[in-house]
N, C-alpha and C. Protein backbone atom coordinates (compact mmCIF):
# COMPACT_ATOMS: atom_id res chain seq x y z
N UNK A 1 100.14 98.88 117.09
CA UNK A 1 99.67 97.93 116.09
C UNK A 1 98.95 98.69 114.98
N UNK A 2 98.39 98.28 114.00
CA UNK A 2 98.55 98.79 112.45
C UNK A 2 97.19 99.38 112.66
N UNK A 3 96.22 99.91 112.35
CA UNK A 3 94.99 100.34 112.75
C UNK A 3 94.14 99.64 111.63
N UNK A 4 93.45 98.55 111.98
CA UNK A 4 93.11 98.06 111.33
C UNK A 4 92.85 96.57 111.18
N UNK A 5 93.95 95.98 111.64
CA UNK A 5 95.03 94.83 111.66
C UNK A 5 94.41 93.74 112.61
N UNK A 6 93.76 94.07 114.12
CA UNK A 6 93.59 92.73 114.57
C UNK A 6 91.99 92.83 114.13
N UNK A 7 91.20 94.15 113.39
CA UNK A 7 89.86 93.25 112.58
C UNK A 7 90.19 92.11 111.52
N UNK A 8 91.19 92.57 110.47
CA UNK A 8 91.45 91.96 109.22
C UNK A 8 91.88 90.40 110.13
N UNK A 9 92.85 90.17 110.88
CA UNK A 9 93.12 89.44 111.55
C UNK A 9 91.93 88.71 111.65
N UNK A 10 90.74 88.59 112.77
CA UNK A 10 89.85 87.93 113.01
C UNK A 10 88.82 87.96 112.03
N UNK A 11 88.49 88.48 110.95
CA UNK A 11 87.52 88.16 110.00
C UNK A 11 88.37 87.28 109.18
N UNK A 12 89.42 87.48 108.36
CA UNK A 12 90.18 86.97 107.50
C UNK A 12 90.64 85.26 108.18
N UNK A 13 91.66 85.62 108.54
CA UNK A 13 92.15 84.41 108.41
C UNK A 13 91.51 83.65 109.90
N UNK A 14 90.95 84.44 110.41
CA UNK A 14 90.17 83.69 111.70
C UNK A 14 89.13 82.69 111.29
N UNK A 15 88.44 83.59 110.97
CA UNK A 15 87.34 83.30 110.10
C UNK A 15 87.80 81.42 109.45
N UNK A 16 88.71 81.81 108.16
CA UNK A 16 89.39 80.40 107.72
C UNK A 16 90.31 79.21 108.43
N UNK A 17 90.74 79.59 109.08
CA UNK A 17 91.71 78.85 109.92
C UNK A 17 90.73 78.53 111.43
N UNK A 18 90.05 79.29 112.03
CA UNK A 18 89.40 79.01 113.32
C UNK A 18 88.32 78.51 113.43
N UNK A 19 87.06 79.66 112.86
CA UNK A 19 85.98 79.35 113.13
C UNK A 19 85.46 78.80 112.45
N UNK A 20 85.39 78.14 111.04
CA UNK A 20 84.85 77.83 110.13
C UNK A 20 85.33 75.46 110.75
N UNK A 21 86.88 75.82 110.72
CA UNK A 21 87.05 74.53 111.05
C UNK A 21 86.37 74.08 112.58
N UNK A 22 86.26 74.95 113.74
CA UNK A 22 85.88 74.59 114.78
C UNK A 22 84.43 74.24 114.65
N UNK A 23 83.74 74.90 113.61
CA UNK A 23 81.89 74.91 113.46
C UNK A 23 82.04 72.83 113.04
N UNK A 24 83.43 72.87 111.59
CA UNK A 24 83.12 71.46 111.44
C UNK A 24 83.38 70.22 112.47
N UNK A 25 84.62 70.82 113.35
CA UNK A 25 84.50 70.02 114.49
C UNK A 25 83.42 69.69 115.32
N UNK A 26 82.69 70.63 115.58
CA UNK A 26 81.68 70.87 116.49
C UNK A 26 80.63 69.71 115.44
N UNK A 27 80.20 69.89 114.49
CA UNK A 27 78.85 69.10 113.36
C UNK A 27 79.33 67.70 113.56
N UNK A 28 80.51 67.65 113.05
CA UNK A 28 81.10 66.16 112.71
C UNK A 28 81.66 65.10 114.27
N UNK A 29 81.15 66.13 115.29
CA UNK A 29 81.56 65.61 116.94
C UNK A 29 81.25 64.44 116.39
N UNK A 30 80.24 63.77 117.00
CA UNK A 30 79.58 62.25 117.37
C UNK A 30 79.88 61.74 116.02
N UNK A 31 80.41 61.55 114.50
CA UNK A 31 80.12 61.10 113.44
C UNK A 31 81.21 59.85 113.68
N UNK A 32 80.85 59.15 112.36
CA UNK A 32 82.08 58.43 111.72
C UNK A 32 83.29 59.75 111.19
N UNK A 33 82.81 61.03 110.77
CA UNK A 33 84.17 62.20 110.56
C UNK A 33 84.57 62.70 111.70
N UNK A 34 84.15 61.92 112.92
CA UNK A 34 85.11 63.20 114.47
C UNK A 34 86.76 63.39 114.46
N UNK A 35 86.93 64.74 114.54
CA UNK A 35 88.09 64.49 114.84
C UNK A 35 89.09 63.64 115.43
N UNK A 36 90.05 63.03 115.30
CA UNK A 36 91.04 61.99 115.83
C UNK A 36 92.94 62.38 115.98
N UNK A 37 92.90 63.25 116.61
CA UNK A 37 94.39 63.90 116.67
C UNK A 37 95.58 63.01 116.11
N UNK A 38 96.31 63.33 115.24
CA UNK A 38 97.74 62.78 114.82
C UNK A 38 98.48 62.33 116.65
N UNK A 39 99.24 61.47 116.74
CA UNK A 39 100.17 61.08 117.48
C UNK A 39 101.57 61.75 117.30
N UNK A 40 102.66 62.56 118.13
CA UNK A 40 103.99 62.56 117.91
C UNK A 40 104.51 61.27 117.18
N UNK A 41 104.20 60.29 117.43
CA UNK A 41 104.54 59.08 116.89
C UNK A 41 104.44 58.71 115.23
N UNK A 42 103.47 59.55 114.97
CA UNK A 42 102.99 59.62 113.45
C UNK A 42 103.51 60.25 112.40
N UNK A 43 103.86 59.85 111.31
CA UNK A 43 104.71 61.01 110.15
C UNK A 43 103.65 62.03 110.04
N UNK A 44 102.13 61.66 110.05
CA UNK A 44 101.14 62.79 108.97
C UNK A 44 101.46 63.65 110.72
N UNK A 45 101.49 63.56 111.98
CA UNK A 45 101.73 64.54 113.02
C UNK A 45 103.20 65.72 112.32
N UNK A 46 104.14 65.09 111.89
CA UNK A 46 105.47 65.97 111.60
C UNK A 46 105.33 66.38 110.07
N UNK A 47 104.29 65.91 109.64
CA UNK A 47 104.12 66.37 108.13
C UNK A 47 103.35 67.78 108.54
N UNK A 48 102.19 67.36 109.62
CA UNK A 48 100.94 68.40 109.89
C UNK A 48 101.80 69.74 110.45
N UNK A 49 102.75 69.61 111.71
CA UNK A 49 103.61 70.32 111.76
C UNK A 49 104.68 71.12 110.77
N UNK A 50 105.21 70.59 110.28
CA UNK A 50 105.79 71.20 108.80
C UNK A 50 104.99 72.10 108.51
N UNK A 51 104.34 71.47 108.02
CA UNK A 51 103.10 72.40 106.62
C UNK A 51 102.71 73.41 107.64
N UNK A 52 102.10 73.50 109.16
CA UNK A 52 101.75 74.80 109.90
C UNK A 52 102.68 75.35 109.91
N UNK A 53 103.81 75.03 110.08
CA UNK A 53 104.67 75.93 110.14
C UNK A 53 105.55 76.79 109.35
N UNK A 54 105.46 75.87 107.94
CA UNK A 54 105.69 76.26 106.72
C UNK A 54 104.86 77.65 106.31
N UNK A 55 103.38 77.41 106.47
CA UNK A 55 102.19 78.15 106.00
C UNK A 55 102.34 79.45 107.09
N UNK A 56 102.43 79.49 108.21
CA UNK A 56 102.35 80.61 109.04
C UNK A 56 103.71 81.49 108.95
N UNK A 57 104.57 81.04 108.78
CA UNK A 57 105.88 81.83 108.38
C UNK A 57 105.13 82.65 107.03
N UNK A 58 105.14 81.50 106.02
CA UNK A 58 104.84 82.62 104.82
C UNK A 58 103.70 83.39 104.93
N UNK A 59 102.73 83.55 106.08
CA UNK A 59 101.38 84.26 106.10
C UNK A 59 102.38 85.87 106.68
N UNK A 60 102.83 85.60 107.97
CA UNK A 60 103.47 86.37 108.71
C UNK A 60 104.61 87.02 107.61
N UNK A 61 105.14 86.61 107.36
CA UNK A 61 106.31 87.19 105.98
C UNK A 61 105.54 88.50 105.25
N UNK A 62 104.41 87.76 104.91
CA UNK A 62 103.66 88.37 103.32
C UNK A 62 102.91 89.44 103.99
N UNK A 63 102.21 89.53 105.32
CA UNK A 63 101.12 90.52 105.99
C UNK A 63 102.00 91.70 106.66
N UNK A 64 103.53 91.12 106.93
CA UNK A 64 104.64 91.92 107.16
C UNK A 64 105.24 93.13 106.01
N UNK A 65 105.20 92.36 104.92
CA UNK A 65 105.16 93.31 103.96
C UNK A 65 104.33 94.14 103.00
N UNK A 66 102.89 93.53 103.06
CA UNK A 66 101.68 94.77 103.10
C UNK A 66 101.41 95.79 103.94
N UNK A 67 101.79 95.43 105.33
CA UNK A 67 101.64 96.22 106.09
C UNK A 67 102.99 97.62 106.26
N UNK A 68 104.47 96.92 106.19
CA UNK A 68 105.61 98.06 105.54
C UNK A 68 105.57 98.34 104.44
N UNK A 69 105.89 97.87 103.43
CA UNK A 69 106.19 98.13 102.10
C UNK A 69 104.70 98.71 101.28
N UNK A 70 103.77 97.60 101.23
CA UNK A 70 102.54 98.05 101.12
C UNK A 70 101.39 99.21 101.73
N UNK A 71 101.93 99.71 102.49
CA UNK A 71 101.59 100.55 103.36
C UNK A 71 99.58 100.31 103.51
N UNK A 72 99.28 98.42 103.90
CA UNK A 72 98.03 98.48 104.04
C UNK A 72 97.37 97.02 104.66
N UNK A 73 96.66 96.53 104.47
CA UNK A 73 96.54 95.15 104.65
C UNK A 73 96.08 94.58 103.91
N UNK A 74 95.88 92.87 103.90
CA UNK A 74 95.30 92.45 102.69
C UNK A 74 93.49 92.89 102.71
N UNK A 75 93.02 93.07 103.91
CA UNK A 75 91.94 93.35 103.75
C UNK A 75 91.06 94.41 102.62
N UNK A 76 89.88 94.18 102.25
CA UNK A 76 89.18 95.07 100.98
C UNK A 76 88.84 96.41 101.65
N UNK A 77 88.80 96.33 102.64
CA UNK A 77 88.54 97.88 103.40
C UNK A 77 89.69 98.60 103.52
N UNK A 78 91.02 97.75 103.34
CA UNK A 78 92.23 99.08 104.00
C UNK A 78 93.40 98.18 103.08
N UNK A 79 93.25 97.88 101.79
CA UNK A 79 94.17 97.57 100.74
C UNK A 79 95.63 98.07 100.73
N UNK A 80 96.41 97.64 100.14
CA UNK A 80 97.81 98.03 100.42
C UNK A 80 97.73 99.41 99.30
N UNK A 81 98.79 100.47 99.50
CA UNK A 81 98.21 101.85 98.85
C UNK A 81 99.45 101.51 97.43
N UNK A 82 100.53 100.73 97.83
CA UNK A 82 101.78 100.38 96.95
C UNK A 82 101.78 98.75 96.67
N UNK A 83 101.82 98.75 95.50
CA UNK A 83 102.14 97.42 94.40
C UNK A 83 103.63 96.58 95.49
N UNK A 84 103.41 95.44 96.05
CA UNK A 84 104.38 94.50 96.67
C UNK A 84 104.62 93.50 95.61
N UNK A 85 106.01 93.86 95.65
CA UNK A 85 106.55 92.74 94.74
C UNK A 85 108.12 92.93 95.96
N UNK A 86 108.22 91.87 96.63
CA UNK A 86 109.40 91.79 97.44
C UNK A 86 109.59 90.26 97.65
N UNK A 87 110.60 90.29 98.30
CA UNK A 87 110.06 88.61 99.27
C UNK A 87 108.92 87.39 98.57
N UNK A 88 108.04 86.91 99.08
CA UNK A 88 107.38 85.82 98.42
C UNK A 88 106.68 86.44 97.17
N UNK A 89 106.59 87.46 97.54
CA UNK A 89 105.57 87.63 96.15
C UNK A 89 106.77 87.73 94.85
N UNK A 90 107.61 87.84 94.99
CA UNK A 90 108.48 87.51 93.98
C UNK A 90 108.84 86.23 93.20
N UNK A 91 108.03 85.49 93.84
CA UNK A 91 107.80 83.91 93.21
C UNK A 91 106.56 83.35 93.51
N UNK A 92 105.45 84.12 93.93
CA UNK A 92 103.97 83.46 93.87
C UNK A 92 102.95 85.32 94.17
N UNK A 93 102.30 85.49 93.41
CA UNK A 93 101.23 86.42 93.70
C UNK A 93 100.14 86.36 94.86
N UNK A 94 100.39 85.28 95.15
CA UNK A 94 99.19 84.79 96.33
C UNK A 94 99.74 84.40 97.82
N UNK A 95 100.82 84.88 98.12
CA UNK A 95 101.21 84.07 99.54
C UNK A 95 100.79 83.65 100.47
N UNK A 96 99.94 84.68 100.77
CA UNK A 96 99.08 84.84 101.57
C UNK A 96 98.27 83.15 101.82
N UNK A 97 97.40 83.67 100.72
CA UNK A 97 96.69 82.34 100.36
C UNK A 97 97.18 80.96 100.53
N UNK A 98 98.39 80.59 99.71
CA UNK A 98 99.43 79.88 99.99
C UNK A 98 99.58 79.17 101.62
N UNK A 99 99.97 80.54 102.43
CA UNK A 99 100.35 79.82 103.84
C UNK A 99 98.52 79.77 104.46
N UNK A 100 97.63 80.23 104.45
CA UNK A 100 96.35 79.87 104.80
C UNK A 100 95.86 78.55 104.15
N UNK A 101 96.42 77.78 102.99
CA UNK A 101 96.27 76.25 102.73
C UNK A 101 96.93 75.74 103.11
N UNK A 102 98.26 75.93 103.65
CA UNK A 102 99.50 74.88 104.46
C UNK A 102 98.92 75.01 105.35
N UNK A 103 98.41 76.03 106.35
CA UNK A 103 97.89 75.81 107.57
C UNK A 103 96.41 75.12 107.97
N UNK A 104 96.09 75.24 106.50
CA UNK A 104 94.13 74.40 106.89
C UNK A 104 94.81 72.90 106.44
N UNK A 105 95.62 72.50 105.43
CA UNK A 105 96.54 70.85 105.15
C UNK A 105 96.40 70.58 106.42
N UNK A 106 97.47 71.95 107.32
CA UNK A 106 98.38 71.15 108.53
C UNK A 106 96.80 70.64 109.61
N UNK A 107 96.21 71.65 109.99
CA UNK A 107 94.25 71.10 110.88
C UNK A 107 94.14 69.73 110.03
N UNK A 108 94.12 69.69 108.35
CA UNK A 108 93.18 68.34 108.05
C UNK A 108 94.03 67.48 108.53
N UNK A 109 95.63 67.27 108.37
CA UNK A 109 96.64 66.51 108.63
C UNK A 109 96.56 66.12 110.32
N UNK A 110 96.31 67.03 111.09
CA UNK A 110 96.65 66.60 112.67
C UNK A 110 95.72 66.47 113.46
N UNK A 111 94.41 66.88 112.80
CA UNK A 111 93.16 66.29 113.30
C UNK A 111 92.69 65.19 112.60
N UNK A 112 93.27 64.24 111.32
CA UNK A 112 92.82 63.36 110.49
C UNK A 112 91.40 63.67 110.19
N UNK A 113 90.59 65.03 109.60
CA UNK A 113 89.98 65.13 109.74
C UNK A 113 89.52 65.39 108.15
N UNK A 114 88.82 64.28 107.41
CA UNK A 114 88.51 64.87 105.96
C UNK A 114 87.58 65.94 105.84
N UNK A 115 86.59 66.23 106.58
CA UNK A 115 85.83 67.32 106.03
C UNK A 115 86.51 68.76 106.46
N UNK A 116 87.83 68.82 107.31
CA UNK A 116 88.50 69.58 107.09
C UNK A 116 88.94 70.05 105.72
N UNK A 117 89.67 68.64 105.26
CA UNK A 117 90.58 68.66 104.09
C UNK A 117 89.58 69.17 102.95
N UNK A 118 87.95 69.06 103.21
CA UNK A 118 87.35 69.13 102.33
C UNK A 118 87.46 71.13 101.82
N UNK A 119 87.07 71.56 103.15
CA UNK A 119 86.96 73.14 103.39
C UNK A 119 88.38 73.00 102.64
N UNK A 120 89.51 72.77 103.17
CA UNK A 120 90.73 73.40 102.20
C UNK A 120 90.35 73.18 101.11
N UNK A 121 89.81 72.24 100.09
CA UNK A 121 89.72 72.04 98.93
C UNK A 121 88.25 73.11 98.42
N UNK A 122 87.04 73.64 99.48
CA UNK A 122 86.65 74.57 99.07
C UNK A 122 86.80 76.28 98.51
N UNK A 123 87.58 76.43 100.20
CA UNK A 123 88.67 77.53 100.23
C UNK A 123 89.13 77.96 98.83
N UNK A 124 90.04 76.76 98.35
CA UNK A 124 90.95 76.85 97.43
C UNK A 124 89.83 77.47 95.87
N UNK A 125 88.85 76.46 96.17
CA UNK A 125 87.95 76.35 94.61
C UNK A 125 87.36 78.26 94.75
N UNK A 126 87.00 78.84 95.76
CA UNK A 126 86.41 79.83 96.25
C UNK A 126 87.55 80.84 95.85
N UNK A 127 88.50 81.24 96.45
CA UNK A 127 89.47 82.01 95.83
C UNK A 127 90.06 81.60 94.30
N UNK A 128 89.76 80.78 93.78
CA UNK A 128 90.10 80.28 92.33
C UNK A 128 89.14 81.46 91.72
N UNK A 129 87.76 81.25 91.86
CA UNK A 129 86.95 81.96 91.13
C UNK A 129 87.13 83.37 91.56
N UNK A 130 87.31 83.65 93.26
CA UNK A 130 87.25 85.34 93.54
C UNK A 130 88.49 85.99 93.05
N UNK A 131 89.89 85.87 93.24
CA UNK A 131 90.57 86.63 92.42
C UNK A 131 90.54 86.61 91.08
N UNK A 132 90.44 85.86 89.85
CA UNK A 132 90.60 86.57 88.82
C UNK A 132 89.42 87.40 88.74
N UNK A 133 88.25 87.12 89.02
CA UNK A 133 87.00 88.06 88.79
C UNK A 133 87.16 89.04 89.26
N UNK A 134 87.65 89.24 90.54
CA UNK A 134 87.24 90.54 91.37
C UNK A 134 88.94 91.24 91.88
N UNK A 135 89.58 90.40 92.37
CA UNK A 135 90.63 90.82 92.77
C UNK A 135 91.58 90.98 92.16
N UNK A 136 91.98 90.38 90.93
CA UNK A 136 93.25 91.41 90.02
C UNK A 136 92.61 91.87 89.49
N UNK A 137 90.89 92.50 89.25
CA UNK A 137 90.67 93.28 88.59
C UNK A 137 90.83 94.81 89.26
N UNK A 138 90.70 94.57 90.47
CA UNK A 138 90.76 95.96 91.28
C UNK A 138 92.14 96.00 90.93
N UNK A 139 92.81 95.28 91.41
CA UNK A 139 94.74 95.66 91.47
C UNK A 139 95.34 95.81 89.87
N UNK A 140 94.44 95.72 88.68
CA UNK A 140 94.60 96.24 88.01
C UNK A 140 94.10 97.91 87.43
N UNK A 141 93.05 98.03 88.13
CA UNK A 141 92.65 99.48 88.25
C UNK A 141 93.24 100.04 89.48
N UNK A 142 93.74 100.37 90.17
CA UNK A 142 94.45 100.56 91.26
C UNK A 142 96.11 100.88 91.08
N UNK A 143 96.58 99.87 90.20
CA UNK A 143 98.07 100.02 89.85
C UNK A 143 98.69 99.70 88.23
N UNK A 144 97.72 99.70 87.58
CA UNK A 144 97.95 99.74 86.13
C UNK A 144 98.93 99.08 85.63
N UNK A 145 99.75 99.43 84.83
CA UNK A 145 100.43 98.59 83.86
C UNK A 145 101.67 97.75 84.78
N UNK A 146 101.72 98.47 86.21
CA UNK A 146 102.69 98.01 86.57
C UNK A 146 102.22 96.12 87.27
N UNK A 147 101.19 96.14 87.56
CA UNK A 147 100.12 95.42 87.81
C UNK A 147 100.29 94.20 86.74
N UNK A 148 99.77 94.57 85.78
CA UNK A 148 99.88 93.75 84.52
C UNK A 148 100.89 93.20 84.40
N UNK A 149 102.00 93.84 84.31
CA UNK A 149 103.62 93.09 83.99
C UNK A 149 103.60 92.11 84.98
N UNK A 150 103.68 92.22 86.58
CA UNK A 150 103.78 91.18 87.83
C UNK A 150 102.97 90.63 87.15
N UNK A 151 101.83 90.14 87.00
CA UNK A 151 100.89 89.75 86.96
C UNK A 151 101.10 89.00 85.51
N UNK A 152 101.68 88.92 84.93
CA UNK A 152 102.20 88.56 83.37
C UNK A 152 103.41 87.49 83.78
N UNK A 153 104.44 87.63 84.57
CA UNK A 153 105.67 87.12 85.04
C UNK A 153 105.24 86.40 86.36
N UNK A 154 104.75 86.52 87.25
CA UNK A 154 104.32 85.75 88.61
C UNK A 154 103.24 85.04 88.31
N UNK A 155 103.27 83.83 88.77
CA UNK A 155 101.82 83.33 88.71
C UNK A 155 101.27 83.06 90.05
N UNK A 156 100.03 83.21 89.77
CA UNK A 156 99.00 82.96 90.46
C UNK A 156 99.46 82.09 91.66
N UNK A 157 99.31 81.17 91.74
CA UNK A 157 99.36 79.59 92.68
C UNK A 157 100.74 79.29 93.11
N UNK A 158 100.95 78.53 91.73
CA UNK A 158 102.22 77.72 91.79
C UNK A 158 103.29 78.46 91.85
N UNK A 159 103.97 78.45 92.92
CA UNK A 159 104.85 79.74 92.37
C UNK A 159 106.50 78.95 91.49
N UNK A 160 107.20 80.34 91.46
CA UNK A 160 108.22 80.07 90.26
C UNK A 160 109.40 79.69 90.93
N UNK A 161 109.78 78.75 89.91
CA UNK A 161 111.31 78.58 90.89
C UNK A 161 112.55 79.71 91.01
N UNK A 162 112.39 80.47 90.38
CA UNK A 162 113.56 81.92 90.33
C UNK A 162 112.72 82.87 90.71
N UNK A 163 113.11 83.55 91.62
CA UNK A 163 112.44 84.78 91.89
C UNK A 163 112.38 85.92 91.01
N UNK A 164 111.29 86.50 90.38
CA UNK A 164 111.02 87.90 89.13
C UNK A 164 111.79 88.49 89.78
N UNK A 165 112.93 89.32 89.27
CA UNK A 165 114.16 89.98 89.24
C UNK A 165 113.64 91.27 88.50
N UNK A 166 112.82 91.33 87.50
CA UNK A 166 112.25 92.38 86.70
C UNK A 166 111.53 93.49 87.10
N UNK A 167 111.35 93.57 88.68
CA UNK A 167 110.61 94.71 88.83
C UNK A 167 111.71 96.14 88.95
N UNK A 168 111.02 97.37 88.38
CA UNK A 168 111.93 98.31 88.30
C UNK A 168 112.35 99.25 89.16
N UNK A 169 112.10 98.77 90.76
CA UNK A 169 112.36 99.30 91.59
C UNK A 169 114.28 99.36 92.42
N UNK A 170 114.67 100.05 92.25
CA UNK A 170 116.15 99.23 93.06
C UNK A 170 115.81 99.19 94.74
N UNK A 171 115.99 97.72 94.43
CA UNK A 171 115.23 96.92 96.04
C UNK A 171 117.22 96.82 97.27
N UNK A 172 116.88 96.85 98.21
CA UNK A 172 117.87 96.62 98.99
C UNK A 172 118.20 95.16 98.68
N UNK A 173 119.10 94.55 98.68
CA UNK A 173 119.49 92.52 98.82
C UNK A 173 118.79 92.12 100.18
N UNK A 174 118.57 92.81 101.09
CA UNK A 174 117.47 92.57 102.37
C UNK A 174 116.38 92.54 102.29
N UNK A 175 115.53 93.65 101.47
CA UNK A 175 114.27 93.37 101.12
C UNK A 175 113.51 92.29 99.82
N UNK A 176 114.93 91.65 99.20
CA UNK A 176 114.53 91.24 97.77
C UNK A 176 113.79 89.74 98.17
């Protein structure tokens, strides 16, 4: 395993996906907000499913290719050493991020739990402000102009419906 990998693992997305929602389970026990599990019977249960499963593919995809291609992790202690532009990031700069909100949706969705849904909507506001401030500023000192161009053509969030074709690497049709 990657040296490194099951810390980033349990601070990172543990951290967001586990412990942060289990603390609100735990506060909101006895409330009018306790958790109330989706039913198989229920669309928001096969919606909640979807979206986890949607979100963890693209987490696993994107940490797959920081860790080969990138030769690093997303973590700030052991950063990827090479600019990834492959696979998802070829139509969203953030994947990562991306499948860590399908998967906190899929918790608010299958626990009917709003102050879940709330943390996703913090999450989201929290990385709004930390990457442009801090994090494409490093990955712009780090990888320069090449940086800028992705970063000019990919956006942020929403991603694009055609995948950026423009990077000047000749990519295998397997890795694209």
């Amino acid at each position: 395993m990657h040296r490194g990998l099951v810390r980033t693992l349990i601070l990172l997305p543990g951290t967001v996906l586990v412990f942060i929602p289990a603390a609100i389970l735990a506060i909101t026990k006895d409330s009018h907000f306790s958790a109330k599990f989706a039913a198989p019977g229920q669309t928001l249960f096969w919606l909640a499913l979807s979206s986890a499963l949607s979100g963890l593919t693209l987490s696993i995809w994107a940490l797959t290719l920081f860790l080969k291609v990138g030769q690093g992790t997303p973590a700030p202690w052991d950063p990827p050493k090479k600019l990834v532009v492959r696979g998802p990031y070829r139509y969203v700069r953030n994947p990562m991020i991306t499948g860590a909100l399908l998967m906190l949706l899929a918790e608010a969705m299958l626990l009917q739990s709003w102050p879940i849904a709330i943390w996703l909507v913090l999450f989201f506001i929290g990385n709004s402000v930390y990457f442009p401030l801090v994090e494409e500023k490093g990955l712009e000192k780090r990888f320069g102009n090449d940086y800028r161009e992705y970063k000019a053509n990919v956006p942020r969030w929403i991603p694009r419906l055609r995948a950026w074709n423009q990077w000047k690497d000749d990519l295998p049709m397997g890795d694209q």
